[in-house]
N, C-alpha and C. Protein backbone atom coordinates (compact mmCIF):
# COMPACT_ATOMS: atom_id res chain seq x y z
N UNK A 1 93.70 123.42 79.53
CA UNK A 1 94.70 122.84 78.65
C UNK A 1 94.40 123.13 77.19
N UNK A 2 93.13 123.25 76.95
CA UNK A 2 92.86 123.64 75.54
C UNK A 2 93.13 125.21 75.09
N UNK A 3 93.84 126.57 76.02
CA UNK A 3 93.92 127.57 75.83
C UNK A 3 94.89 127.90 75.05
N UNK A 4 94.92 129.10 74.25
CA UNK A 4 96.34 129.54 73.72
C UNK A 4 97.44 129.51 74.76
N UNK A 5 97.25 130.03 75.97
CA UNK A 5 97.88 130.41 76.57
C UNK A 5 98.83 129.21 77.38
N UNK A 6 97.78 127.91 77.51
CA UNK A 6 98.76 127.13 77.65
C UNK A 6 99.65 126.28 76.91
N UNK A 7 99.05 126.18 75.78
CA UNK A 7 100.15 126.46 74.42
C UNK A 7 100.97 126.74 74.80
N UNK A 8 101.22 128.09 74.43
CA UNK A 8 102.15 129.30 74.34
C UNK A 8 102.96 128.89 75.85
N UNK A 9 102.45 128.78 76.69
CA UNK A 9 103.53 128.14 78.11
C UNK A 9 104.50 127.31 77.91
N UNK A 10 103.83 125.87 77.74
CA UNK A 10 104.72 124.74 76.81
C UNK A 10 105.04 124.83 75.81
N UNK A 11 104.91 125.82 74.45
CA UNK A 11 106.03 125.97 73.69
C UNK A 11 107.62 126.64 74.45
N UNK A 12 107.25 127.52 75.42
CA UNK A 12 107.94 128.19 76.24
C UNK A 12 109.39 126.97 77.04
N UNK A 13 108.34 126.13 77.42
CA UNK A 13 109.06 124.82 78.35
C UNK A 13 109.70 124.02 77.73
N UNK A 14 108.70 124.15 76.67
CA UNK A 14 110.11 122.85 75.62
C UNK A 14 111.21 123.67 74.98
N UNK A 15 111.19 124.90 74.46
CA UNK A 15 111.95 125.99 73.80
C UNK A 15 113.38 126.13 75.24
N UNK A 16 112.72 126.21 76.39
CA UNK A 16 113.56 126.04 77.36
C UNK A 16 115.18 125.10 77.65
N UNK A 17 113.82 123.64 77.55
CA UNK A 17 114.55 122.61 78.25
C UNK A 17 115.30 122.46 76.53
N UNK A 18 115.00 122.75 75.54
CA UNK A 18 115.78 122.46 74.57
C UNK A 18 117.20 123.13 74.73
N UNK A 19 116.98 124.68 75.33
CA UNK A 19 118.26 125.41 75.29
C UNK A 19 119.11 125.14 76.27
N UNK A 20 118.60 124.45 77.63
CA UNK A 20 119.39 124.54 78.67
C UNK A 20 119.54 122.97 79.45
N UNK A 21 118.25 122.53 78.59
CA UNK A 21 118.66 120.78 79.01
C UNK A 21 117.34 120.20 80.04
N UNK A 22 117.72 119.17 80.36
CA UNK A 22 116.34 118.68 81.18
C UNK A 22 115.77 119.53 82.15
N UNK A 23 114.83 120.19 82.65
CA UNK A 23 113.58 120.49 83.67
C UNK A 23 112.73 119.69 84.48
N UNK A 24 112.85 120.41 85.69
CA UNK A 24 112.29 119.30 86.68
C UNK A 24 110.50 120.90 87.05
N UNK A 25 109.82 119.95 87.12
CA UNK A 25 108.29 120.50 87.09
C UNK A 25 107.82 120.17 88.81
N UNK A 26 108.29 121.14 89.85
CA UNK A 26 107.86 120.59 91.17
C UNK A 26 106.74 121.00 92.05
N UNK A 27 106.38 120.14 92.92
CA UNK A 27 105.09 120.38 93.70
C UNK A 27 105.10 120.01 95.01
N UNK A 28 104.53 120.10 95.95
CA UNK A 28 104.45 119.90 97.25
C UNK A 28 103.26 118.23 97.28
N UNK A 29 102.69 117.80 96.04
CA UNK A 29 102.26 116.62 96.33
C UNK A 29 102.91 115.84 95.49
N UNK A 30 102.84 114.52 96.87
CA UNK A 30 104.37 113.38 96.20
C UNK A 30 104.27 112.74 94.90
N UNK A 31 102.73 112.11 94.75
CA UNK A 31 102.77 111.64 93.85
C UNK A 31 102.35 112.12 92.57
N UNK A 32 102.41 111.93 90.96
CA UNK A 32 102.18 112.66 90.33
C UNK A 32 100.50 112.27 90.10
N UNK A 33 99.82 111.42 90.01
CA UNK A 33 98.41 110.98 89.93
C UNK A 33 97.45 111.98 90.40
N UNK A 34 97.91 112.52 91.71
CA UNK A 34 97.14 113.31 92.32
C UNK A 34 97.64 114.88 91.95
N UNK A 35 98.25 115.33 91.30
CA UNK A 35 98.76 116.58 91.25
C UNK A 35 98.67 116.86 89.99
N UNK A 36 98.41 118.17 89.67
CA UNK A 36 98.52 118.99 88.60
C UNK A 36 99.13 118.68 87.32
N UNK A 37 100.70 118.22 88.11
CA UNK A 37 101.80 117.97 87.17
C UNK A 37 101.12 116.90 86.20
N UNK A 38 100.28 116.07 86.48
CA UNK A 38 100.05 114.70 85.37
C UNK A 38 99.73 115.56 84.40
N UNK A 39 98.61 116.12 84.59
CA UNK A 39 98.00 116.96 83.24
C UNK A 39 99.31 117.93 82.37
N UNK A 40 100.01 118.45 83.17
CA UNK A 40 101.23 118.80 82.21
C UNK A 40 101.86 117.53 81.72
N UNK A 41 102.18 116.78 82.42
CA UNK A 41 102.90 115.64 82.03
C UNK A 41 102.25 114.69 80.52
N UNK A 42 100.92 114.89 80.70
CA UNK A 42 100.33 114.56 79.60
C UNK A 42 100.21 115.34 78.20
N UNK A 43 99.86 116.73 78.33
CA UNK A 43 100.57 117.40 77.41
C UNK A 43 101.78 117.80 76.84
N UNK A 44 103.09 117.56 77.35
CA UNK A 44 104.37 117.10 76.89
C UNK A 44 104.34 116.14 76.55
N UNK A 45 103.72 114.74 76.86
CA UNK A 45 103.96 113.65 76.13
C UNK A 45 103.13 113.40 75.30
N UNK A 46 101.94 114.22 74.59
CA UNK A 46 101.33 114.12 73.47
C UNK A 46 101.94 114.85 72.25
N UNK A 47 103.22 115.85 72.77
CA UNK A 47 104.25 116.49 71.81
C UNK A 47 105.22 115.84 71.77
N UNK A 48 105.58 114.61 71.99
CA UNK A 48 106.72 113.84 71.71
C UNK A 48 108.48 114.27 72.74
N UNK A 49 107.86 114.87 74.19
CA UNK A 49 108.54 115.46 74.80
C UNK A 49 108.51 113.69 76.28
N UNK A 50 109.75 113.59 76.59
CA UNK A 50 109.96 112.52 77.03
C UNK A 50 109.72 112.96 78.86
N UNK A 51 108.95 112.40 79.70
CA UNK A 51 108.69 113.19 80.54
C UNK A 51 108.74 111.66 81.92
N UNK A 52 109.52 111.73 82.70
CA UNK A 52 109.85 110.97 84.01
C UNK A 52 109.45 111.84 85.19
N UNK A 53 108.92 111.07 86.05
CA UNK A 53 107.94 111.38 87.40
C UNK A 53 109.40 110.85 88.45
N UNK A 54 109.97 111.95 89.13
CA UNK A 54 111.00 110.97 89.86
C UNK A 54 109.75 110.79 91.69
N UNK A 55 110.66 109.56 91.44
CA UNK A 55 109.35 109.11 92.87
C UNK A 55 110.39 108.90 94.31
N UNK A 56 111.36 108.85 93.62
CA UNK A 56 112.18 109.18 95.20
C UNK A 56 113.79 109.11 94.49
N UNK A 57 114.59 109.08 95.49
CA UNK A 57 115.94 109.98 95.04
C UNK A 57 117.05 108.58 93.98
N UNK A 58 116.03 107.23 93.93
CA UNK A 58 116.84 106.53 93.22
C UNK A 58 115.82 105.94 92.01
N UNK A 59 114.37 106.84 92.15
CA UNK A 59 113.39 105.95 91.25
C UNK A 59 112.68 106.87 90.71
N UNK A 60 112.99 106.84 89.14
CA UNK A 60 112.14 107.45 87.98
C UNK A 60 111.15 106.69 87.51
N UNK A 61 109.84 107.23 87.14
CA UNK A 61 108.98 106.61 86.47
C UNK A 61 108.40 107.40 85.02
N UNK A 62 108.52 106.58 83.82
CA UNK A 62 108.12 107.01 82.87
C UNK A 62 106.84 107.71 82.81
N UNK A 63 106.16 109.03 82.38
CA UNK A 63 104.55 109.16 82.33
C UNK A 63 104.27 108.11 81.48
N UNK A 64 103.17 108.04 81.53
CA UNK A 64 102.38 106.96 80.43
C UNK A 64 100.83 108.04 80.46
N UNK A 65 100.29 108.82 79.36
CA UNK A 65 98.97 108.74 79.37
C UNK A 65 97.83 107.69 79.50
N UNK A 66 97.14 108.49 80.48
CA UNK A 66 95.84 107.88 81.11
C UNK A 66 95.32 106.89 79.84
N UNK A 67 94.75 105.70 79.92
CA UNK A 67 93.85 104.74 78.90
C UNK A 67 92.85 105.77 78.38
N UNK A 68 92.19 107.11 79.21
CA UNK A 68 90.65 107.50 78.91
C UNK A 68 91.61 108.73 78.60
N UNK A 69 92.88 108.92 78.59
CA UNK A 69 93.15 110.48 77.31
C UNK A 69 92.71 110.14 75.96
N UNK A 70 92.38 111.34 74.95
CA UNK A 70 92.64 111.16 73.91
C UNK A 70 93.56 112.43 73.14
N UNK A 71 94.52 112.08 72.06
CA UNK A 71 94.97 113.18 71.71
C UNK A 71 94.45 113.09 70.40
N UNK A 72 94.79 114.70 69.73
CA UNK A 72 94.55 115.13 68.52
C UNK A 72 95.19 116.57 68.42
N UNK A 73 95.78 116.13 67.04
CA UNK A 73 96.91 117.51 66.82
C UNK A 73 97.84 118.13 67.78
N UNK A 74 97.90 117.00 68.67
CA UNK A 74 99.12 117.72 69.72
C UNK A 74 98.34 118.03 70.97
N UNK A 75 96.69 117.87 70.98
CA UNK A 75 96.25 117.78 72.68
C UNK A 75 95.54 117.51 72.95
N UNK A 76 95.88 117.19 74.12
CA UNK A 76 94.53 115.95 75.22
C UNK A 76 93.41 116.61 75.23
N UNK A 77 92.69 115.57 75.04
CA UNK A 77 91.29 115.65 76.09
C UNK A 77 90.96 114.63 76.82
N UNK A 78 90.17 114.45 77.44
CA UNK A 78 89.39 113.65 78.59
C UNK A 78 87.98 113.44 78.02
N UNK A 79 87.86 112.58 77.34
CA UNK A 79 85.76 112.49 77.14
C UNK A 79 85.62 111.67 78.01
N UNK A 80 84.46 111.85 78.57
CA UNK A 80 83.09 111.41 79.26
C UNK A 80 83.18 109.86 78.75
N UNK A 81 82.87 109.20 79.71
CA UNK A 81 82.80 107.53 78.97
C UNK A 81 81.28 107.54 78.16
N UNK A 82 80.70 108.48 78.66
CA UNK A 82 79.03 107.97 77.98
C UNK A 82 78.96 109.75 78.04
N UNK A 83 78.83 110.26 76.45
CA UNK A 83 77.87 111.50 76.28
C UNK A 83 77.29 112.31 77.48
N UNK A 84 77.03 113.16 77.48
CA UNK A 84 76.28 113.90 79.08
C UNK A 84 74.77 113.53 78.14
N UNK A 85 74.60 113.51 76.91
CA UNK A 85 73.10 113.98 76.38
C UNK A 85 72.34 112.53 76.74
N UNK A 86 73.52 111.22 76.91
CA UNK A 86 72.88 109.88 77.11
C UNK A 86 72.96 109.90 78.61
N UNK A 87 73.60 110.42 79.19
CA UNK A 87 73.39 110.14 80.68
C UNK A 87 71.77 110.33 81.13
N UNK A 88 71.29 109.13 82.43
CA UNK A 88 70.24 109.86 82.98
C UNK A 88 70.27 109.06 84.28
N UNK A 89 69.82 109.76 85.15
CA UNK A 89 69.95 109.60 86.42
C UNK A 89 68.91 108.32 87.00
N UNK A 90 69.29 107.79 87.87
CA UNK A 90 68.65 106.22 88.15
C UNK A 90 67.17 106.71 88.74
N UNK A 91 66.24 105.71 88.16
CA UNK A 91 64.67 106.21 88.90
C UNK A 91 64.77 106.11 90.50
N UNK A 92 63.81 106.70 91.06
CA UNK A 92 64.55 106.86 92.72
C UNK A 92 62.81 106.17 92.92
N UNK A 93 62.90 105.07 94.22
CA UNK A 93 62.01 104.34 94.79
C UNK A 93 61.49 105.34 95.16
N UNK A 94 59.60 105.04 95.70
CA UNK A 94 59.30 106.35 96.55
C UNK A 94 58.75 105.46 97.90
């Protein structure tokens, strides 16, 4: 998500849905939590792009970014709740 290239995709998608109107983003898994799509879904909605998860043929659900995203300048990241340099692994009994 941090590449030019996926940039350059979603400028593509929004340049799209601007010219031709709403876009539907589909997948073979139902829900969006588990699928790919969130992480797009999260980068459209850190660009101010309005983005609904339809969950069946009479029920939309708004995205909402994850509590543990953070954005800046237009994109997510995901930090670590605790540093990797503070992590350390539990003493093991012998």
């Amino acid at each position: 998500m941090q590449t030019a290239e996926f940039a350059a995709a979603l400028d593509q998608l929004i340049a799209r849905a601007e010219r031709e109107g709403p876009l539907a983003l589909l997948c073979a898994e139902a829900v969006p939590w588990r699928c790919h799509r969130s992480l797009i879904a999260d980068a459209l909605t850190a660009r101010g792009v309005p983005v609904f998860h339809i969950l069946s043929a009479m029920r939309l659900h708004p995205h909402q970014l994850p509590l543990f995203a953070r954005v800046r300048d237009g994109r997510v990241t995901y930090p670590a709740a605790v540093p990797d340099t503070e992590r350390t692994l539990p003493e093991r009994a012998n």
